[in-house]
C-alpha atoms as a PDB file:
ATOM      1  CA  UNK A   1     -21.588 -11.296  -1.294  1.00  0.00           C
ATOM      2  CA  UNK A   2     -19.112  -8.243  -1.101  1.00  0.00           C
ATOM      3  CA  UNK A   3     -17.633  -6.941  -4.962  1.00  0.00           C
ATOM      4  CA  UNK A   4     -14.707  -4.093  -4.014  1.00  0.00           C
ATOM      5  CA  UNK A   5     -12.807  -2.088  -6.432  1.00  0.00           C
ATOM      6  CA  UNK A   6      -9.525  -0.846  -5.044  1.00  0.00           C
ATOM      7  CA  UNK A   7      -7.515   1.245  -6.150  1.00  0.00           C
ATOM      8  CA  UNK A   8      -3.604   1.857  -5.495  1.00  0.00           C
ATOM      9  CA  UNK A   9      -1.651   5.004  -6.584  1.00  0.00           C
ATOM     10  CA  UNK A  10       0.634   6.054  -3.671  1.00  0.00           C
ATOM     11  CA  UNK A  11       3.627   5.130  -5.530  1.00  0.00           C
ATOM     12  CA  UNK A  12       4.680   4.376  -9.073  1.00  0.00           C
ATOM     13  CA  UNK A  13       2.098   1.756  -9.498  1.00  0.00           C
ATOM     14  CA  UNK A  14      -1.201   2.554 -10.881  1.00  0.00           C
ATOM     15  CA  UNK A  15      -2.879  -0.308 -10.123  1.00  0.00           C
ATOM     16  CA  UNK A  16      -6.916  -1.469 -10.460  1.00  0.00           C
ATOM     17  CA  UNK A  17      -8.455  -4.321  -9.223  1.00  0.00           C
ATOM     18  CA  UNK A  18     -11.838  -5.867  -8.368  1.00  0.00           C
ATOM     19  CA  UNK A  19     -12.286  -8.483  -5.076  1.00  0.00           C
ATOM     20  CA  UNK A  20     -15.365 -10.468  -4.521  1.00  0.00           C
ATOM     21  CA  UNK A  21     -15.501 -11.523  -1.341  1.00  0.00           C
ATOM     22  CA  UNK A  22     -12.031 -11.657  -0.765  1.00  0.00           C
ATOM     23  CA  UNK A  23     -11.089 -12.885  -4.522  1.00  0.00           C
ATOM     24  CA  UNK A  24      -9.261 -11.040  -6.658  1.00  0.00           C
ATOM     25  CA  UNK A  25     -12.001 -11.222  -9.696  1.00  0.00           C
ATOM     26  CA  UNK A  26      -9.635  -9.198 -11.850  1.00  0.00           C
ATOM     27  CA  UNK A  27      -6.696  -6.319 -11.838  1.00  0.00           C
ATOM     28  CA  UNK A  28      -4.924  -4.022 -14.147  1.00  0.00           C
ATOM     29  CA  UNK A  29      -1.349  -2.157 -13.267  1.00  0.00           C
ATOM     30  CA  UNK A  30       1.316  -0.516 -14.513  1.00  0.00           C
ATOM     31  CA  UNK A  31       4.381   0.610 -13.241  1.00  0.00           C
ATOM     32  CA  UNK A  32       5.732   3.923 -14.158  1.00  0.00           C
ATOM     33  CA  UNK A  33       6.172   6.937 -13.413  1.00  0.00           C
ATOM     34  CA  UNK A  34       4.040  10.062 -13.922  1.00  0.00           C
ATOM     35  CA  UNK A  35       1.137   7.576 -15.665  1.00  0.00           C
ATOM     36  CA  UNK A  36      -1.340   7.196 -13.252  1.00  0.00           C
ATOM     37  CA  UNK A  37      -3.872  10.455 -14.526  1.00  0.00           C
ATOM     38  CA  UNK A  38      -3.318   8.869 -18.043  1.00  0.00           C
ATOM     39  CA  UNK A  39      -4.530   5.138 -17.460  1.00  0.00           C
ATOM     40  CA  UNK A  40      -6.371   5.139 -14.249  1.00  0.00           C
ATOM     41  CA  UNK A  41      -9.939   5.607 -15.646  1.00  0.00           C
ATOM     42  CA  UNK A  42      -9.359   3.448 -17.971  1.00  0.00           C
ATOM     43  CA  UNK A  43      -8.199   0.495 -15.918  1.00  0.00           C
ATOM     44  CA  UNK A  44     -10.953   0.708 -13.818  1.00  0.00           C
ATOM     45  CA  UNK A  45     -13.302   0.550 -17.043  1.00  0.00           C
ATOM     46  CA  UNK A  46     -11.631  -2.599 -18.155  1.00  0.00           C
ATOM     47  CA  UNK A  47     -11.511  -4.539 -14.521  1.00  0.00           C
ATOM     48  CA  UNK A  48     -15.341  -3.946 -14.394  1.00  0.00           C
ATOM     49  CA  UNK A  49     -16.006  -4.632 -17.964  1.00  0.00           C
ATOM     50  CA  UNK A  50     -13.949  -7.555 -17.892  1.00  0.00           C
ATOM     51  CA  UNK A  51     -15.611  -8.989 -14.534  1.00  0.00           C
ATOM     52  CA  UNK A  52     -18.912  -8.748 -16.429  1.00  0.00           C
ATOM     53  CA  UNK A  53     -20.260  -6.977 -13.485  1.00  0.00           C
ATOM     54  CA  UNK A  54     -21.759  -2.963 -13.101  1.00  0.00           C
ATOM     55  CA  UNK A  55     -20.594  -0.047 -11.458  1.00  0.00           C
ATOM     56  CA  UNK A  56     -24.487  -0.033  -9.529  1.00  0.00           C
ATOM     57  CA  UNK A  57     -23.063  -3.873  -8.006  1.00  0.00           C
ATOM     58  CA  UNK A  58     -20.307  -2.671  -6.308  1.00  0.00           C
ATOM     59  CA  UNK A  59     -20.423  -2.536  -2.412  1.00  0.00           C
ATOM     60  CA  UNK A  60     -17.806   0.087  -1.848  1.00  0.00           C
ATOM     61  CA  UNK A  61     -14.633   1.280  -3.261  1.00  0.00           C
ATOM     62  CA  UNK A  62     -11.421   0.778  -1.097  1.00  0.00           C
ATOM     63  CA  UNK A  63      -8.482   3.179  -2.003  1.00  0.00           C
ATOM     64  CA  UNK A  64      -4.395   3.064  -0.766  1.00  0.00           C
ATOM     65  CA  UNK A  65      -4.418   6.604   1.551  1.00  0.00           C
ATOM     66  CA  UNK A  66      -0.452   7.106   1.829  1.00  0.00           C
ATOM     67  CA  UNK A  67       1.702   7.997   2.653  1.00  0.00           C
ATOM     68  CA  UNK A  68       3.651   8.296  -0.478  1.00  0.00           C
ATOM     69  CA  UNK A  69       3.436  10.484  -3.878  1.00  0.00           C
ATOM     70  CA  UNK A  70       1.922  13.524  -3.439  1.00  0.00           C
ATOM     71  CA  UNK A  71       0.474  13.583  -6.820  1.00  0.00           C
ATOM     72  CA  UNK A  72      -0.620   9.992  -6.803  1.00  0.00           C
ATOM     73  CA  UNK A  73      -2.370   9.710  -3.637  1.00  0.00           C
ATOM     74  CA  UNK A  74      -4.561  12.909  -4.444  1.00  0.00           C
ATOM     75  CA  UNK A  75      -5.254  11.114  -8.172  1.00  0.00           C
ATOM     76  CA  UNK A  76      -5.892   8.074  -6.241  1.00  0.00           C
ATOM     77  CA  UNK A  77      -8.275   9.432  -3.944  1.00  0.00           C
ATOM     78  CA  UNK A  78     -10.223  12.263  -6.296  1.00  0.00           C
ATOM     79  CA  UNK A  79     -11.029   9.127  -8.455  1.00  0.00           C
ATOM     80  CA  UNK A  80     -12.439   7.214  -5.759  1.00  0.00           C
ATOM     81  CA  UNK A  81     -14.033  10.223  -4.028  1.00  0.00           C
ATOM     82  CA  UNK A  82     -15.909  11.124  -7.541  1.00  0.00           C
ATOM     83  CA  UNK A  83     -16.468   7.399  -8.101  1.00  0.00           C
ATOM     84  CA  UNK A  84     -18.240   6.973  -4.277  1.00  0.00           C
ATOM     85  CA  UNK A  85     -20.210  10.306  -4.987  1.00  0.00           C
ATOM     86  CA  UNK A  86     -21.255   9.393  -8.482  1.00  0.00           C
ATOM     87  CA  UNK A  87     -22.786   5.770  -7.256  1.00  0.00           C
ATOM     88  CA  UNK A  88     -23.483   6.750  -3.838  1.00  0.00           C
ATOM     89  CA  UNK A  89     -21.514   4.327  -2.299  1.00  0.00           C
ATOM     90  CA  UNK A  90     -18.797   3.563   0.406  1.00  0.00           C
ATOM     91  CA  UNK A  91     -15.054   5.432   0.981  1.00  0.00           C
ATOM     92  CA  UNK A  92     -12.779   2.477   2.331  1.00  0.00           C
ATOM     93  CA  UNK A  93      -9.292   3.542   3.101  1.00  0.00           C
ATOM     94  CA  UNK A  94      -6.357   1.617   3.964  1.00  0.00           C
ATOM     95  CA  UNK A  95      -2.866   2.407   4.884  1.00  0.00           C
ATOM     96  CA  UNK A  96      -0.182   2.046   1.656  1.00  0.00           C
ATOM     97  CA  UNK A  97       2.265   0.219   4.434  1.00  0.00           C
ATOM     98  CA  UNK A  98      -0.323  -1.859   6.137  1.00  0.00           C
ATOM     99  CA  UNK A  99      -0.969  -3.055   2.516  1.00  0.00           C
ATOM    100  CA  UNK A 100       2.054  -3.779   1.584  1.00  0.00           C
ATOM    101  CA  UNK A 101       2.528  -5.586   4.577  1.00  0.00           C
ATOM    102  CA  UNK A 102      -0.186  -8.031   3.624  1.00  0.00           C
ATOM    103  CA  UNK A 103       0.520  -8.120   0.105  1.00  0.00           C
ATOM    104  CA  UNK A 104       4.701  -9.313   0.963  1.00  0.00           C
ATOM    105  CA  UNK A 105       2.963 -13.107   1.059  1.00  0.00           C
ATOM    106  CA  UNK A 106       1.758 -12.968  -2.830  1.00  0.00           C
ATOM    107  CA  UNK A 107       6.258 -11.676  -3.770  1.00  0.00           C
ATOM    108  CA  UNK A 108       7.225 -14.572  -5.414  1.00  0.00           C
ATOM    109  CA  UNK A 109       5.733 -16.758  -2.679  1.00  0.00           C
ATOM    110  CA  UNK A 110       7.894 -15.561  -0.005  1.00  0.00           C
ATOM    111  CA  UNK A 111       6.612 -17.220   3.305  1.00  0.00           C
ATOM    112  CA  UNK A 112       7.851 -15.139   6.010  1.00  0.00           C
ATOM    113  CA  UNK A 113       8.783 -16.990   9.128  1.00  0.00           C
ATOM    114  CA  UNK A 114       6.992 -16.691  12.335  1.00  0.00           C
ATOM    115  CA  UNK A 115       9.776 -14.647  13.944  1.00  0.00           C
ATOM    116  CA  UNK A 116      10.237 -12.305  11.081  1.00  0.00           C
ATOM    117  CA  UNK A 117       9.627  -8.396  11.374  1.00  0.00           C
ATOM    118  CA  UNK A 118       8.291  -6.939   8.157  1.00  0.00           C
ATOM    119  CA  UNK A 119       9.611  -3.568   6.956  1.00  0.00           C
ATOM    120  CA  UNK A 120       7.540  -2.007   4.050  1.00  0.00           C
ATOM    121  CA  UNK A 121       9.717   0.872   2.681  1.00  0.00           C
ATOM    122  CA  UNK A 122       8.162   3.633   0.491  1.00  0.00           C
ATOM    123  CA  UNK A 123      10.809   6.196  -1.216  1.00  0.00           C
ATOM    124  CA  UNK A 124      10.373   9.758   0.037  1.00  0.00           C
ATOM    125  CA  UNK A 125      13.319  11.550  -0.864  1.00  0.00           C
ATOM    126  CA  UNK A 126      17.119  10.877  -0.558  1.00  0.00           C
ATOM    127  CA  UNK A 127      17.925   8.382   1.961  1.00  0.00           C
ATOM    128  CA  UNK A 128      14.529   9.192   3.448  1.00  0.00           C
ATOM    129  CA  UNK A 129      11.644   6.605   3.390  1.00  0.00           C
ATOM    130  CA  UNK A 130       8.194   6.504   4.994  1.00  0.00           C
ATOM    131  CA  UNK A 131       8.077   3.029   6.885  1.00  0.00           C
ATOM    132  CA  UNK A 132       6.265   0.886   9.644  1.00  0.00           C
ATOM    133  CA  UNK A 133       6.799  -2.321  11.243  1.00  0.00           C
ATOM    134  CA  UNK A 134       4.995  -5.201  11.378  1.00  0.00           C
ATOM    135  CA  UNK A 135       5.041  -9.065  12.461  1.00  0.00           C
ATOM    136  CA  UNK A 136       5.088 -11.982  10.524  1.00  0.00           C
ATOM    137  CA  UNK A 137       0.890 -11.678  10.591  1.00  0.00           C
ATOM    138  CA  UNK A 138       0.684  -8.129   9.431  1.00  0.00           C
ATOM    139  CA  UNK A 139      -0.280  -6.786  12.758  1.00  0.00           C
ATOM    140  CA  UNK A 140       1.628  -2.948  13.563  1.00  0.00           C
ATOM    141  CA  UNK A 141       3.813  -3.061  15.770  1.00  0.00           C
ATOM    142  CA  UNK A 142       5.978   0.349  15.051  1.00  0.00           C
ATOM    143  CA  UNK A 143       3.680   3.401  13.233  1.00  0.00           C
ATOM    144  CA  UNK A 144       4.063   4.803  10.441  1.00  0.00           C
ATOM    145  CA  UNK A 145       6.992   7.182  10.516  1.00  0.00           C
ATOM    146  CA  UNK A 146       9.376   9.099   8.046  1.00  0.00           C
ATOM    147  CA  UNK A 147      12.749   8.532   8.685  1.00  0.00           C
ATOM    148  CA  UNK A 148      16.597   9.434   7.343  1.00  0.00           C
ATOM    149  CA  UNK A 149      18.741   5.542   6.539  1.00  0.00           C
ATOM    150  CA  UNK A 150      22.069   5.051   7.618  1.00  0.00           C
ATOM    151  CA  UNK A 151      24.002   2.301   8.305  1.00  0.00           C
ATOM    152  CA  UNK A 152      22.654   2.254  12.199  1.00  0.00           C
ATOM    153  CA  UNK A 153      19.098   2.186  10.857  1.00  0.00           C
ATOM    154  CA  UNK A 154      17.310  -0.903  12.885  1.00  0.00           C
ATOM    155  CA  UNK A 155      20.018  -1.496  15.037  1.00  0.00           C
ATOM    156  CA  UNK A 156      18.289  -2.425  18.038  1.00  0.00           C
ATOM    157  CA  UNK A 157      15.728  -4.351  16.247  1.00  0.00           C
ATOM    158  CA  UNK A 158      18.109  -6.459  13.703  1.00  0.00           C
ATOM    159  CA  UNK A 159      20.229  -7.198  16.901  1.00  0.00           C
ATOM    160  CA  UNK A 160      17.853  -9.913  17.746  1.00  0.00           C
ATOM    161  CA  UNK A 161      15.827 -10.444  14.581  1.00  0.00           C
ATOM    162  CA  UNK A 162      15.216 -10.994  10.889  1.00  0.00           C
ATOM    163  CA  UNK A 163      13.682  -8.513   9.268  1.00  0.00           C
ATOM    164  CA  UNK A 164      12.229  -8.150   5.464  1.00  0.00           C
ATOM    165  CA  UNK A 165      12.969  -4.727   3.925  1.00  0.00           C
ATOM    166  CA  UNK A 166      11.003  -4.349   0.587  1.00  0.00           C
ATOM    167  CA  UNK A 167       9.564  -1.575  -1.381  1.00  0.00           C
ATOM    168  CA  UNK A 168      10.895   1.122  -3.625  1.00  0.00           C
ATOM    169  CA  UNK A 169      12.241   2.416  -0.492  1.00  0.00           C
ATOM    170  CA  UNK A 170      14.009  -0.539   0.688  1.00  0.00           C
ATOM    171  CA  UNK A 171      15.783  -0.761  -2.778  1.00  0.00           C
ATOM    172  CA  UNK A 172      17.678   2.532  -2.087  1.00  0.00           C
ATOM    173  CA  UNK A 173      18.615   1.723   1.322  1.00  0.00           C
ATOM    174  CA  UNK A 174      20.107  -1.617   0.628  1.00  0.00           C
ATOM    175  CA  UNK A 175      23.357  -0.850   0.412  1.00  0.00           C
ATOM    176  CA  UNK A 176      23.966   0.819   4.052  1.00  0.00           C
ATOM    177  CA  UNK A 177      21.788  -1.953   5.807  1.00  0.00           C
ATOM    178  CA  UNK A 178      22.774  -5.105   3.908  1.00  0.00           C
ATOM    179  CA  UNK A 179      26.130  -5.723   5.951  1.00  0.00           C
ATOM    180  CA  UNK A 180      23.577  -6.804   8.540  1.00  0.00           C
ATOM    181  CA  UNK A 181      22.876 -10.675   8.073  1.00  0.00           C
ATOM    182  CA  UNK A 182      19.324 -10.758   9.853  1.00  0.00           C
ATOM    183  CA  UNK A 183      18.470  -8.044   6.933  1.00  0.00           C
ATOM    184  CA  UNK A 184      16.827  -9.840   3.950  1.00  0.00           C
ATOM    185  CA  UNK A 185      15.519  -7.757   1.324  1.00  0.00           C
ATOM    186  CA  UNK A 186      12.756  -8.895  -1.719  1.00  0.00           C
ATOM    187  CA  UNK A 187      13.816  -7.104  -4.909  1.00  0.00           C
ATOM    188  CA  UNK A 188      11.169  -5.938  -7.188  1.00  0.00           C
ATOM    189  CA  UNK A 189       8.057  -5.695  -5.080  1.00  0.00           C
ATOM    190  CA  UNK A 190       5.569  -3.247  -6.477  1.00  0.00           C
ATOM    191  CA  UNK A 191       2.551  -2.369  -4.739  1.00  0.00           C
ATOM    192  CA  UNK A 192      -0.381  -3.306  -5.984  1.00  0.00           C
ATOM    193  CA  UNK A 193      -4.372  -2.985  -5.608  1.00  0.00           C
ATOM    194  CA  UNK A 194      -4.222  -6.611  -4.745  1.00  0.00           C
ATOM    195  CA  UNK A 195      -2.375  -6.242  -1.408  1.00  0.00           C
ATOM    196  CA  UNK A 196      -5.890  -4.368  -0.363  1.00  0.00           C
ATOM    197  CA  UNK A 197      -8.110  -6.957  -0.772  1.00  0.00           C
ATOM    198  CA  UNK A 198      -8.346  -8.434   2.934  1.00  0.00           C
ATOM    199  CA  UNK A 199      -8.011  -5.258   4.487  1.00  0.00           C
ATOM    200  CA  UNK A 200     -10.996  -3.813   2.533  1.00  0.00           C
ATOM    201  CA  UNK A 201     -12.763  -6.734   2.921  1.00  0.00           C
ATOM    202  CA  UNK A 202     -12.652  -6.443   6.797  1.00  0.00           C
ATOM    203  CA  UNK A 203     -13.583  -2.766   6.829  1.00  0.00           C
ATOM    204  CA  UNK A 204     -16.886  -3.315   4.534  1.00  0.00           C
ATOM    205  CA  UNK A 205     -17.509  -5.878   7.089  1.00  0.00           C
ATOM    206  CA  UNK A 206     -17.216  -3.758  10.006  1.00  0.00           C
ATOM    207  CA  UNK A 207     -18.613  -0.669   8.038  1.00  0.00           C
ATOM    208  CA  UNK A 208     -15.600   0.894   8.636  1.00  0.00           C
ATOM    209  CA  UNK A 209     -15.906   3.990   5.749  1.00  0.00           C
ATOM    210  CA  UNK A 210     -14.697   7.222   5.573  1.00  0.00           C
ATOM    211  CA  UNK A 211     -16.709  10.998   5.236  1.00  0.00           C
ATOM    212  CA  UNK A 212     -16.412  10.799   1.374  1.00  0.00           C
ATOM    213  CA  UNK A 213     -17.006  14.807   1.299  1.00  0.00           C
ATOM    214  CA  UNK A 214     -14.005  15.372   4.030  1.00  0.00           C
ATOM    215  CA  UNK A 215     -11.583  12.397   3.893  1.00  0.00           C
ATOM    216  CA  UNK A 216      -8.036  13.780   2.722  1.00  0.00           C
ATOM    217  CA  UNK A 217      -4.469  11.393   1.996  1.00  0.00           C
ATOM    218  CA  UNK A 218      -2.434  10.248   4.485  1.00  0.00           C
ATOM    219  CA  UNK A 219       0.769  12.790   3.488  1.00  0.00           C
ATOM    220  CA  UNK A 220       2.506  12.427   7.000  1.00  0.00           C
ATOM    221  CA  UNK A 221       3.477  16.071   6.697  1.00  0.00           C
ATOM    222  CA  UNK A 222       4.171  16.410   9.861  1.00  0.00           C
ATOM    223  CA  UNK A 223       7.031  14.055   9.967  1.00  0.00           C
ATOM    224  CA  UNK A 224       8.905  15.512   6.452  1.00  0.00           C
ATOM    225  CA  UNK A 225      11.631  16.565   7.910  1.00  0.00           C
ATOM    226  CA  UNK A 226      12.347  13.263   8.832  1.00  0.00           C
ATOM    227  CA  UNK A 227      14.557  11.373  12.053  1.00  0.00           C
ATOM    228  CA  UNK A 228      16.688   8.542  12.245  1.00  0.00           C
ATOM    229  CA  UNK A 229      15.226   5.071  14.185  1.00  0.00           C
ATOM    230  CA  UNK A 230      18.157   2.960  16.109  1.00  0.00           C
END
């Protein structure tokens, strides 16, 4: 048996939730901005309360690492770091995109199909967004990057396939990429503490953890300045 909390803050969801082996048990979330250091404590209370389990049963706490909100991801993180150091157990971190990318199959039901590319889109500033690529099964298949929209953003790619844009990001950029028809776009998503479940689940099950005392966000600093993709 494996019982995760996860936690997801690298945007403007604060979201909570609790997996057992593989299961969502329970979740709490909110989205809005600037809340997260108000209600994150306290959804994490009521998930475990209301799974009837302990903090001592847990097998490891799985956190979204970025990129995204500055401020989030290091409220995010502190909480888990203080949470893994308090109960001496596990860091798990996984990638906001990679999530996102897994958690596109619980919008609405939204079945992607087998030829789709998948393009997670996180709101950075302006008309830039941190993004990746993935296929239809979740797998990477262009890194993480930062990068400045415009209406040749993709080109190359949406030339010879459909692609899902979604994300706070992707809500901001619809405009100059929508004129494309193999562009498809899923109003609405919000990331949640859900979309970590399998992710976390594989990484307890590989002992995959991070050095709780030394493990920082994923801020992609390097690439703030931003670039275009064609």
């Amino acid at each position: 048996m494996s019982l995760i909390l996860q936690i997801e803050t690298a945007t403007t969801s604060c979201s909570v939730a609790l997996a057992k082996d593989g299961n969502v048990l329970t979740f709490k979330q909110i989205n809005e901005r600037n809340i997260h250091a108000v209600v994150i404590t306290r959804f994490i209370e009521e998930v475990i309360t209301s799974a009837n389990v302990q903090y001592g049963d847990l097998d490891a706490i799985a956190v979204s690492c970025g990129p995204g909100s500055y401020t989030g991801l290091r409220i995010g993180i502190s909480t888990a770091k203080g949470l893994c150091f308090a109960l001496n157990k596990p860091l798990i971190a996984i990638e906001t995109l990679t999530a996102m990318a897994s958690g596109v199959s619980l919008y609405n039901g939204f079945v992607p199909d087998e030829d789709m590319l998948l393009c997670p889109m996180i709101d950075a500033r302006r008309m830039e967004v941190f993004t990746a690529i993935f296929n239809s099964h979740g797998d990477c298949i262009q890194p993480t990057s930062a990068a400045i929209i415009d209406g040749t953003s993709f080109k190359e790619l949406l030339a010879d396939n459909k692609m899902v844009f979604f994300g706070d990001g992707a809500e901001k950029c619809a405009n100059v990429l929508s004129e494309n028809t193999n562009a498809v776009f899923l109003p609405g998503f919000v990331n949640s503490a859900v979309h970590l479940t399998q992710q976390a689940l594989e990484k307890l099950k590989n002992k995959d953890f991070e050095d709780v005392a030394y493990f920082e966000p994923f801020y992609l600093k390097e690439f703030i300045a931003g670039k275009k993709i064609n």
